[in-house]
C-alpha atoms as a PDB file:
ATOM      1  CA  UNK A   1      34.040  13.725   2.638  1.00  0.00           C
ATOM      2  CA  UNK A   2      35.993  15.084   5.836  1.00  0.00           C
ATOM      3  CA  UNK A   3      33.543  18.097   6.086  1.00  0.00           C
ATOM      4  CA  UNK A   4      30.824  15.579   6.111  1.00  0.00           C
ATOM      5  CA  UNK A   5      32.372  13.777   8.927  1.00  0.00           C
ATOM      6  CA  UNK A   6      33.356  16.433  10.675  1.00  0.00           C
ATOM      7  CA  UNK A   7      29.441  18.004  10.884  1.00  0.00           C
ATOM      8  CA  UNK A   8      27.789  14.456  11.138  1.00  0.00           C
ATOM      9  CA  UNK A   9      30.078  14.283  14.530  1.00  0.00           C
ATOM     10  CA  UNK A  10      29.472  18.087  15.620  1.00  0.00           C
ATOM     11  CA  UNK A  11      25.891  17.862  15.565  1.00  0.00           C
ATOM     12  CA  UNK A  12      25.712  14.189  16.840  1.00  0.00           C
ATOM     13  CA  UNK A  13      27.655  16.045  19.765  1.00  0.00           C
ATOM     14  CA  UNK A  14      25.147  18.455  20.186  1.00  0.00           C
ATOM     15  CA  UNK A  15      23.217  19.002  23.338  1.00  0.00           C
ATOM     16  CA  UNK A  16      20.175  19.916  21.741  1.00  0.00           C
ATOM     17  CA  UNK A  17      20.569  16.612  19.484  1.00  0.00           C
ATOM     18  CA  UNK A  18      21.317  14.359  22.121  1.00  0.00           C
ATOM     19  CA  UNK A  19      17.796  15.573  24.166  1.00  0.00           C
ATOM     20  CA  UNK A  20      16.003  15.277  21.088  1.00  0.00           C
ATOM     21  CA  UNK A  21      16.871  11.556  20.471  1.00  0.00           C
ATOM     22  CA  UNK A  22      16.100  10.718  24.426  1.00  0.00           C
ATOM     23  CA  UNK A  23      13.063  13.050  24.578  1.00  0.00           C
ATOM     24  CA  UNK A  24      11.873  10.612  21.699  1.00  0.00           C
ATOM     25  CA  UNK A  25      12.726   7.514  23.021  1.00  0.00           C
ATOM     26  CA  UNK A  26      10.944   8.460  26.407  1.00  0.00           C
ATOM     27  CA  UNK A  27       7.996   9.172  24.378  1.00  0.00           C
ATOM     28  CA  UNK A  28       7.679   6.463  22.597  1.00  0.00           C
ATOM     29  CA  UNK A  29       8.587   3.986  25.141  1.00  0.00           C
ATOM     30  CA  UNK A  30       5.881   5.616  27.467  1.00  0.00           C
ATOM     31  CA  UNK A  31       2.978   5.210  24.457  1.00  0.00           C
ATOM     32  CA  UNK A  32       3.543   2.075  24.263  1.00  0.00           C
ATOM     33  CA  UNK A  33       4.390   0.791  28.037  1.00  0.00           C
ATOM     34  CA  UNK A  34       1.152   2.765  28.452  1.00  0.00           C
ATOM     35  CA  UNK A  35      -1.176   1.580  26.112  1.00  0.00           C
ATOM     36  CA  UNK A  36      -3.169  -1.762  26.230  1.00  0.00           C
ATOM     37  CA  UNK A  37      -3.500  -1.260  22.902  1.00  0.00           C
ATOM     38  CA  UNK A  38      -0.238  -1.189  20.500  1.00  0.00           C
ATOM     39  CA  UNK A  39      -2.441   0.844  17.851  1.00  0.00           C
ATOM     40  CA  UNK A  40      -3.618   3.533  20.583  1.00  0.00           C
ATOM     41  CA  UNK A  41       0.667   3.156  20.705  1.00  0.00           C
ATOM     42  CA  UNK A  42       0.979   3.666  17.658  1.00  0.00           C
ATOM     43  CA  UNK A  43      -1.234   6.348  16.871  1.00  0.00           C
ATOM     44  CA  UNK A  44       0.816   8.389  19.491  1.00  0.00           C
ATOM     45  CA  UNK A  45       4.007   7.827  18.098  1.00  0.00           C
ATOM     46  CA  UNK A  46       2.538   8.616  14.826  1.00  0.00           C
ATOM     47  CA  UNK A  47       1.645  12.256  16.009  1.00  0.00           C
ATOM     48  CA  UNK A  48       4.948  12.720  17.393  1.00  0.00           C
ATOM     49  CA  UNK A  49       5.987  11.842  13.956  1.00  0.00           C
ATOM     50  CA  UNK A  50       3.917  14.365  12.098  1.00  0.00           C
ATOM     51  CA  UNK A  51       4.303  17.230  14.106  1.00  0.00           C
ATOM     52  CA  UNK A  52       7.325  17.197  16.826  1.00  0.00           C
ATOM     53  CA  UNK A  53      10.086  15.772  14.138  1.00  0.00           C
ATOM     54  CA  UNK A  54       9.242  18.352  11.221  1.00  0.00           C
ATOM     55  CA  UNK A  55       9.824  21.240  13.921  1.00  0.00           C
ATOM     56  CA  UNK A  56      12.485  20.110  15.539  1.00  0.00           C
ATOM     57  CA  UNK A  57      14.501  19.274  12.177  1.00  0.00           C
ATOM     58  CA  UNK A  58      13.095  22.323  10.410  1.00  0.00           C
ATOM     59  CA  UNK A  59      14.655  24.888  13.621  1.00  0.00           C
ATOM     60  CA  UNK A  60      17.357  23.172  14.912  1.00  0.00           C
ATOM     61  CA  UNK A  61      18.616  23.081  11.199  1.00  0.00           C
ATOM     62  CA  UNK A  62      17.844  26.898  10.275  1.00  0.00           C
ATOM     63  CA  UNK A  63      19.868  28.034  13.574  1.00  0.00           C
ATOM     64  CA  UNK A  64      22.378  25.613  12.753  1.00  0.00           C
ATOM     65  CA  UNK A  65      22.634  27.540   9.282  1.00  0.00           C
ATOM     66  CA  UNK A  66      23.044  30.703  10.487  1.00  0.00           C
ATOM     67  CA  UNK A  67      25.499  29.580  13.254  1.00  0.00           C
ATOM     68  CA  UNK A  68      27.624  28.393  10.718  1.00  0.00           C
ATOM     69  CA  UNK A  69      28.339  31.203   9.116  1.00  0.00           C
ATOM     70  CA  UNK A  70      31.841  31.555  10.261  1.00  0.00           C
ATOM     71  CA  UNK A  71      32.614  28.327   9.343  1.00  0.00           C
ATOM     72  CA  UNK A  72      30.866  28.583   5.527  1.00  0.00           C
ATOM     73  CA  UNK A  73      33.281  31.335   4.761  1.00  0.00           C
ATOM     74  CA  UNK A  74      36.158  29.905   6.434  1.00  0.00           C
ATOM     75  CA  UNK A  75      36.075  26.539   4.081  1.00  0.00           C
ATOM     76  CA  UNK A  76      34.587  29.103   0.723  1.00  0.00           C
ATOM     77  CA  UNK A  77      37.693  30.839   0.890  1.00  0.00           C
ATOM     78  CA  UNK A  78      39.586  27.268   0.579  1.00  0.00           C
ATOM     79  CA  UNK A  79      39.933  25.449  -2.704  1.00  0.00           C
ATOM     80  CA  UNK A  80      36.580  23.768  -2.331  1.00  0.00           C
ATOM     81  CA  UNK A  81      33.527  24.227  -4.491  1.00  0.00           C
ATOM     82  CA  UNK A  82      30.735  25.936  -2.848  1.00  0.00           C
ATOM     83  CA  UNK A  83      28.250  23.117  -4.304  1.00  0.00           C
ATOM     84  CA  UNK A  84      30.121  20.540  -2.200  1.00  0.00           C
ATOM     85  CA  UNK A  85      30.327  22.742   0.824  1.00  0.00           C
ATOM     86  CA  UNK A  86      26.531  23.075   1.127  1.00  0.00           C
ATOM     87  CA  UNK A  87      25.907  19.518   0.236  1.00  0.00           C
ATOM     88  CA  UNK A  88      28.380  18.396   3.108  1.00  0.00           C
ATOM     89  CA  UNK A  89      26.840  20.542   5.336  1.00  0.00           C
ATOM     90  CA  UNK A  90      23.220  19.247   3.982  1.00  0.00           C
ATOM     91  CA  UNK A  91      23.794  15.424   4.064  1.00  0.00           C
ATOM     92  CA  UNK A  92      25.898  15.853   7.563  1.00  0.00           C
ATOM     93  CA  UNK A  93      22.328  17.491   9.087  1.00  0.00           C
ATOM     94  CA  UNK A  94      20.058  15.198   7.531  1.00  0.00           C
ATOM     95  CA  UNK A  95      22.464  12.083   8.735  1.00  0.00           C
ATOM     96  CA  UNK A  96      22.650  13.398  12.192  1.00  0.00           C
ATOM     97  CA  UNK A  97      18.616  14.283  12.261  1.00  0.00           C
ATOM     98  CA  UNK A  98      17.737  10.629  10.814  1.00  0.00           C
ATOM     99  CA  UNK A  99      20.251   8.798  13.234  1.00  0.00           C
ATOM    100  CA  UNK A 100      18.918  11.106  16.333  1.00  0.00           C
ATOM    101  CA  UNK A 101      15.208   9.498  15.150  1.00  0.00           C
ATOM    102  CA  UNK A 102      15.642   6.304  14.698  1.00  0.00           C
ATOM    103  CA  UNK A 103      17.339   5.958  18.262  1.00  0.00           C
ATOM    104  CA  UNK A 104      14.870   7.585  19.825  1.00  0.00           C
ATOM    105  CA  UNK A 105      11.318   6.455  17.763  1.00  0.00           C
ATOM    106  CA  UNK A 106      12.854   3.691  15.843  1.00  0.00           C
ATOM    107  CA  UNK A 107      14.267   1.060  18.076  1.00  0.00           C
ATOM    108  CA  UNK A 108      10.694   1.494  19.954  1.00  0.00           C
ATOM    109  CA  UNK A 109       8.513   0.827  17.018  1.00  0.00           C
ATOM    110  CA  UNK A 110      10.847  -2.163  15.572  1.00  0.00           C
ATOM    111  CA  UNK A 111       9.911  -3.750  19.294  1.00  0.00           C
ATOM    112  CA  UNK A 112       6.272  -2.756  19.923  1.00  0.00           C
ATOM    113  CA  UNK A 113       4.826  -2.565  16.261  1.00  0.00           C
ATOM    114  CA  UNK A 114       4.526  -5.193  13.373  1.00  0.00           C
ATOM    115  CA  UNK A 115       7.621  -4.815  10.628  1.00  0.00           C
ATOM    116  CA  UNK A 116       5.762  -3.341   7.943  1.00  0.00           C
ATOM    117  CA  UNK A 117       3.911  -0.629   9.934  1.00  0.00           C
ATOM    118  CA  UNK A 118       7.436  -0.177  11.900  1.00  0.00           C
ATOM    119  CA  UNK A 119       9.263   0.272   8.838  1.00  0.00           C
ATOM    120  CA  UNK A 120       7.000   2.449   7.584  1.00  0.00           C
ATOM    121  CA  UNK A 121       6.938   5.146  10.158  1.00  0.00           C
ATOM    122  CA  UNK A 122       9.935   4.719  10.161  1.00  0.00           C
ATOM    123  CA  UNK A 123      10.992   5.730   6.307  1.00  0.00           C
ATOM    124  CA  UNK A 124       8.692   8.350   6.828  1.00  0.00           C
ATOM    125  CA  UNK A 125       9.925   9.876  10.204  1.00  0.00           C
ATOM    126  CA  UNK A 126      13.217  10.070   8.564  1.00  0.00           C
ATOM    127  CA  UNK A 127      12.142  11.504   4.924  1.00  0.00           C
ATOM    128  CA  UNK A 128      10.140  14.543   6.827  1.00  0.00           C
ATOM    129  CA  UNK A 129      13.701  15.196   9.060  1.00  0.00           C
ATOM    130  CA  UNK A 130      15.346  15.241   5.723  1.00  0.00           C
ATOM    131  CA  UNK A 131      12.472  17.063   4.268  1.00  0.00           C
ATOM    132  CA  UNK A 132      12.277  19.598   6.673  1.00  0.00           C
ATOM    133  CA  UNK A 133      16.133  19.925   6.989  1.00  0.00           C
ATOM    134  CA  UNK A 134      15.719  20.786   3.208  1.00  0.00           C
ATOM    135  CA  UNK A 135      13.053  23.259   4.170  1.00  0.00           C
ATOM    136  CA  UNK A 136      15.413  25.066   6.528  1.00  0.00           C
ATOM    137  CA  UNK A 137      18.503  25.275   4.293  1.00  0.00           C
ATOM    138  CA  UNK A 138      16.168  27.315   1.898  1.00  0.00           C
ATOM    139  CA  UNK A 139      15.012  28.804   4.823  1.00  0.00           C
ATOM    140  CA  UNK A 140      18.109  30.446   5.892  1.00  0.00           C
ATOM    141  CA  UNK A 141      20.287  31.414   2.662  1.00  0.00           C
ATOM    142  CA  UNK A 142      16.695  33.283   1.406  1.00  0.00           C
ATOM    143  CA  UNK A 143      17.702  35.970   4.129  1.00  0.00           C
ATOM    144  CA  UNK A 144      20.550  36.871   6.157  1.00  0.00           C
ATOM    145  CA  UNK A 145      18.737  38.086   9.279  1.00  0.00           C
ATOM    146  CA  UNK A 146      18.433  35.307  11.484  1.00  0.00           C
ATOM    147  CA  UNK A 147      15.128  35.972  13.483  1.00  0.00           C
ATOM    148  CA  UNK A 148      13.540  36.233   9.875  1.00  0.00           C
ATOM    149  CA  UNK A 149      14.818  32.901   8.817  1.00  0.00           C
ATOM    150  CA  UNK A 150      13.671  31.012  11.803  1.00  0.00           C
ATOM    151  CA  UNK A 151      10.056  33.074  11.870  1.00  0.00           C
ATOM    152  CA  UNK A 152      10.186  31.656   8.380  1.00  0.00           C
ATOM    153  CA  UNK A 153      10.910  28.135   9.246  1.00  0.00           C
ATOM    154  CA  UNK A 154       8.277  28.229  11.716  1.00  0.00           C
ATOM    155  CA  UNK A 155       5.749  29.591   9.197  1.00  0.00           C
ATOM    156  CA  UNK A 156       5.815  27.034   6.683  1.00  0.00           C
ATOM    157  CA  UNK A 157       6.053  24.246   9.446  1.00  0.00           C
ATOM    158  CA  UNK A 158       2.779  25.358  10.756  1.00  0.00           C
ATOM    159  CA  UNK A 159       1.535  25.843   7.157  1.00  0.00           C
ATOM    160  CA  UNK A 160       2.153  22.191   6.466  1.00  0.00           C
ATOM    161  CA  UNK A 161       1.610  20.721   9.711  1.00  0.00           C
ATOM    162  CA  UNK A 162      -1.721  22.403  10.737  1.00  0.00           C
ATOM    163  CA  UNK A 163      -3.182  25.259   8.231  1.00  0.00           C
ATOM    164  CA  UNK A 164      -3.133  23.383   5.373  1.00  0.00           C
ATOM    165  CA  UNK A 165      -5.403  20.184   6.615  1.00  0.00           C
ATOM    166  CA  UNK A 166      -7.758  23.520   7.014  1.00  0.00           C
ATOM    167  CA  UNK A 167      -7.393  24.870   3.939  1.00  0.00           C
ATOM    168  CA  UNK A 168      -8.082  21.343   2.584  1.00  0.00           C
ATOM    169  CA  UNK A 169     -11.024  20.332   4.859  1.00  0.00           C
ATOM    170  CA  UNK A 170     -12.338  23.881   3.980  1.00  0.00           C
ATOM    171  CA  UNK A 171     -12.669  22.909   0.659  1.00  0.00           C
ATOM    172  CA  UNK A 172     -14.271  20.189   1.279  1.00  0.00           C
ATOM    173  CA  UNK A 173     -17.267  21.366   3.330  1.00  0.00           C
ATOM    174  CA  UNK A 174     -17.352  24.136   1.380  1.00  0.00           C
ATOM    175  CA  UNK A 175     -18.081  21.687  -2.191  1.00  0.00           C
ATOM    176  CA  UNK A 176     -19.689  19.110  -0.176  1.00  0.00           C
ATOM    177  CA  UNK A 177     -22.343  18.867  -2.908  1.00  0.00           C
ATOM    178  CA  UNK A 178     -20.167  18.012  -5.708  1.00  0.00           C
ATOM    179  CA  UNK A 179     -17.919  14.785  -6.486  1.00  0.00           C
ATOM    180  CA  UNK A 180     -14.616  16.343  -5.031  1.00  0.00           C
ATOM    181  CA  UNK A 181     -13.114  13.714  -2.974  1.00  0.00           C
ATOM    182  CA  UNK A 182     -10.546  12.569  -5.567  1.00  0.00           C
ATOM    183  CA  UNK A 183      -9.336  16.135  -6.163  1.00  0.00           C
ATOM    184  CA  UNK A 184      -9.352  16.819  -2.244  1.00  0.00           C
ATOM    185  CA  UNK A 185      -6.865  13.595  -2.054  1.00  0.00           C
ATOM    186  CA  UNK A 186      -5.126  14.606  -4.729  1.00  0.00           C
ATOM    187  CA  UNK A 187      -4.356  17.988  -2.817  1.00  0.00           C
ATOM    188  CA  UNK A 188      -3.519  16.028   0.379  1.00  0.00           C
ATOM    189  CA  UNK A 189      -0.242  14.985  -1.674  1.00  0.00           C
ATOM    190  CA  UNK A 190       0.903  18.537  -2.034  1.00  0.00           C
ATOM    191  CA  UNK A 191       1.995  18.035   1.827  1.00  0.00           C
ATOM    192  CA  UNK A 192       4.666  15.837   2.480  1.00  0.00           C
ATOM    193  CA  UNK A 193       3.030  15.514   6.430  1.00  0.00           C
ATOM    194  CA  UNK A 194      -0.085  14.932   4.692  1.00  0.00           C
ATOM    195  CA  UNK A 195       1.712  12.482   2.548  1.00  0.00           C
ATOM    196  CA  UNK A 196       3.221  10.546   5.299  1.00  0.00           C
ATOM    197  CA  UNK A 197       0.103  10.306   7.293  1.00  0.00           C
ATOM    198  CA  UNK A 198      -1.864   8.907   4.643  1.00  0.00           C
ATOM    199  CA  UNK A 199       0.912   6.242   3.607  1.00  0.00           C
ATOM    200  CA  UNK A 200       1.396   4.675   7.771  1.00  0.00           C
ATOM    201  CA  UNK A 201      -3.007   5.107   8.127  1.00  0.00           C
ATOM    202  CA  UNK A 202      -3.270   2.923   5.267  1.00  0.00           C
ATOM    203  CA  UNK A 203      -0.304   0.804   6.763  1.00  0.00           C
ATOM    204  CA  UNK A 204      -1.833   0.544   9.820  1.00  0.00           C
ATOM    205  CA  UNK A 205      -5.534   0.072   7.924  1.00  0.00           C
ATOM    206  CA  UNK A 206      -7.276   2.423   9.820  1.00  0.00           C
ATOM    207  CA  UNK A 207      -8.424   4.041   6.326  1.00  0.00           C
ATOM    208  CA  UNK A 208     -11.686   1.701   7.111  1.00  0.00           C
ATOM    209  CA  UNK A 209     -12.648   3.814   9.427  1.00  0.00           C
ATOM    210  CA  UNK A 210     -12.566   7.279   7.252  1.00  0.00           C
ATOM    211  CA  UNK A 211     -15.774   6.323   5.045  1.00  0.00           C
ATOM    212  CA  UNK A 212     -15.933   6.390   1.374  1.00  0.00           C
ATOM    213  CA  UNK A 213     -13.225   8.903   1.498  1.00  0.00           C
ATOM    214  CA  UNK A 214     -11.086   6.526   2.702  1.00  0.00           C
ATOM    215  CA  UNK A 215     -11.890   4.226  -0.068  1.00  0.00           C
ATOM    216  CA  UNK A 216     -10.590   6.687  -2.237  1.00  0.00           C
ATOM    217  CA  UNK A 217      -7.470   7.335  -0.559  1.00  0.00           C
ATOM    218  CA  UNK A 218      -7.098   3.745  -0.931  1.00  0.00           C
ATOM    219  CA  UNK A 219      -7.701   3.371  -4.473  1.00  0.00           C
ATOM    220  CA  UNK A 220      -5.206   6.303  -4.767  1.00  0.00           C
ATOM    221  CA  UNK A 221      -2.235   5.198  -2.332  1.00  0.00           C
ATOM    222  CA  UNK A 222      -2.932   1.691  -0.944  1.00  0.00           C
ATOM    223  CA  UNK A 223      -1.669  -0.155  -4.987  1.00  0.00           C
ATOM    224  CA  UNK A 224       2.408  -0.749  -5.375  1.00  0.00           C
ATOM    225  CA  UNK A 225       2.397   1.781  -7.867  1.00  0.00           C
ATOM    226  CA  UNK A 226       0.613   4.291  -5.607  1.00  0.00           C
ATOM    227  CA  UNK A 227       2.932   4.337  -2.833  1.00  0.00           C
ATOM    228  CA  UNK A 228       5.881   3.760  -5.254  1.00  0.00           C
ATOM    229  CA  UNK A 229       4.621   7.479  -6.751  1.00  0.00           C
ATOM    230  CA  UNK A 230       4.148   8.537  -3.233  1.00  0.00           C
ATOM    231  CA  UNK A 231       7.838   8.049  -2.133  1.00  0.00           C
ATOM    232  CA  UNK A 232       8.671  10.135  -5.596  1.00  0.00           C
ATOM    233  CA  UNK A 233       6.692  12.912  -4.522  1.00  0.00           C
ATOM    234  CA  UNK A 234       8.787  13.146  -0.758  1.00  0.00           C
ATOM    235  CA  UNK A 235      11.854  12.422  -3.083  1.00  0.00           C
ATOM    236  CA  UNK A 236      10.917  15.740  -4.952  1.00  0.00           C
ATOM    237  CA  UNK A 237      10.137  17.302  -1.368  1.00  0.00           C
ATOM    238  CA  UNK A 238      13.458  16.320  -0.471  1.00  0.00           C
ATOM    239  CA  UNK A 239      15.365  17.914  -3.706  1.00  0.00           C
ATOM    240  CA  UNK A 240      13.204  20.800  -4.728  1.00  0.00           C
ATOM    241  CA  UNK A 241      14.065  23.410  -1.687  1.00  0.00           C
ATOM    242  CA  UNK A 242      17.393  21.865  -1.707  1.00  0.00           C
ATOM    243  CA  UNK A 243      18.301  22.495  -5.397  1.00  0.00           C
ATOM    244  CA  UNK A 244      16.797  25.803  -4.852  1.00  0.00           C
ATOM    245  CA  UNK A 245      19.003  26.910  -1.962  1.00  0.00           C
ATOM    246  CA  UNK A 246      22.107  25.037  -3.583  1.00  0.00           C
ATOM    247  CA  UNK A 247      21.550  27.718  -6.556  1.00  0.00           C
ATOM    248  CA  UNK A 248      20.977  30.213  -3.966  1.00  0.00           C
ATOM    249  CA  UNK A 249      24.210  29.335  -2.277  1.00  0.00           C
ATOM    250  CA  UNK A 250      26.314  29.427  -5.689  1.00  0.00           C
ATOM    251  CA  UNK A 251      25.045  32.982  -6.377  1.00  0.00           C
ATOM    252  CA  UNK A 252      25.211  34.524  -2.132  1.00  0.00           C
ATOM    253  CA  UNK A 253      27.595  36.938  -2.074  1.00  0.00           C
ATOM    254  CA  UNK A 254      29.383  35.952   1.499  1.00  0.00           C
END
């Protein structure tokens, strides 16, 4: 518990952290001051949400991983159990990355948009920061050089966040003539952005305007028990690469 306190309030302190959260907030607040329209508002934010808060999280957490280095060995070579070193270390980023978002995107959208869409971006902004914090942790005990880590942060970011919607819409033009658009949502889920931006577009209702395949992604995600199974998936975003690394971090010879 004190060496989740005591990163929660170093990386709250942190410069990089602190521009993050006002960067946001300006962002937001301008989308929506902007905007005659809160869903043109909300479409912005939304973007912001998809693509600037995976890579911030995913980076500033992979640098923050090999930074620590120093202190990792310091508390291993305490009394402490490595599994509740990396957790600390794991919940205290993911706190401080959640916190940093909902100060900056949060306190706009509770204002500007309706509660349910509000509350939905913002469950989701803060499951891709914890997501993508996962994501780095992985990142960085899978190698000890640093500029490899971070190159592999980056990679699967942009994997996620822009090659795989081509990958999937590649697919799809590519088996136009065949019944595929189940299948081709189905895949969507295998991306927790993906995931996200399906859950707040059917929030927001704007699957009307995506055709019959956005009937489907209706039928698929828009029931209780469809987002319910949603949220499991991120859930299992959130844990997989984490569990992996905390295995990884058992086994690292420091």
């Amino acid at each position: 518990m004190r060496i989740l306190k005591y990163v929660v309030l170093d990386i709250l302190k942190n410069k990089i952290v602190i521009v993050y959260a006002i960067i946001l907030a300006l962002f937001s607040w301008s989308a929506f001051s902007l905007e005659d329209n809160s869903t043109k508002g909300l479409l912005t934010v939304l973007n912001i949400i998809l693509l600037t808060v995976p890579l911030v999280s995913v980076l500033f957490a992979t640098i923050y991983v090999y930074n620590s280095n120093e202190f990792i060995e310091l508390l291993v070579s305490h009394p402490v159990k490595r599994s509740v070193i990396w957790k600390a270390l794991f919940l205290g980023m993911s706190v401080s990355m959640v916190v940093s978002f909902i100060i900056g995107a949060g306190i706009p959208l509770l204002i500007f948009a309706d509660a349910g869409t509000a509350l939905m971006m913002i469950v989701s902004g803060s499951l891709l920061s914890v997501i993508f914090v996962a994501v780095a942790f992985l990142s960085g005990i899978l190698s000890r050089d640093k500029a490899k880590g971070i190159g592999v942060s980056i990679m699967l970011w942009l994997y996620f966040a822009l090659l795989f919607d081509g990958l999937v819409l590649f697919i799809f033009f590519q088996f136009a003539d065949y019944p595929i658009e189940k299948p081709v949502v189905l895949l969507s889920a295998l991306s927790p952005i993906d995931l996200c931006r399906i859950l707040i577009l059917l929030r927001m209702n704007i699957s009307a305007m995506m055709g019959h395949t956005g009937a489907i992604f209706k039928d698929i995600f828009g029931s209780q028990l469809g987002i319910l199974l949603s949220f499991i998936l991120l859930m299992l975003w959130v844990f997989v690469p984490f569990y992996i690394s905390l295995i990884k971090f058992k086994k690292k010879d420091l």
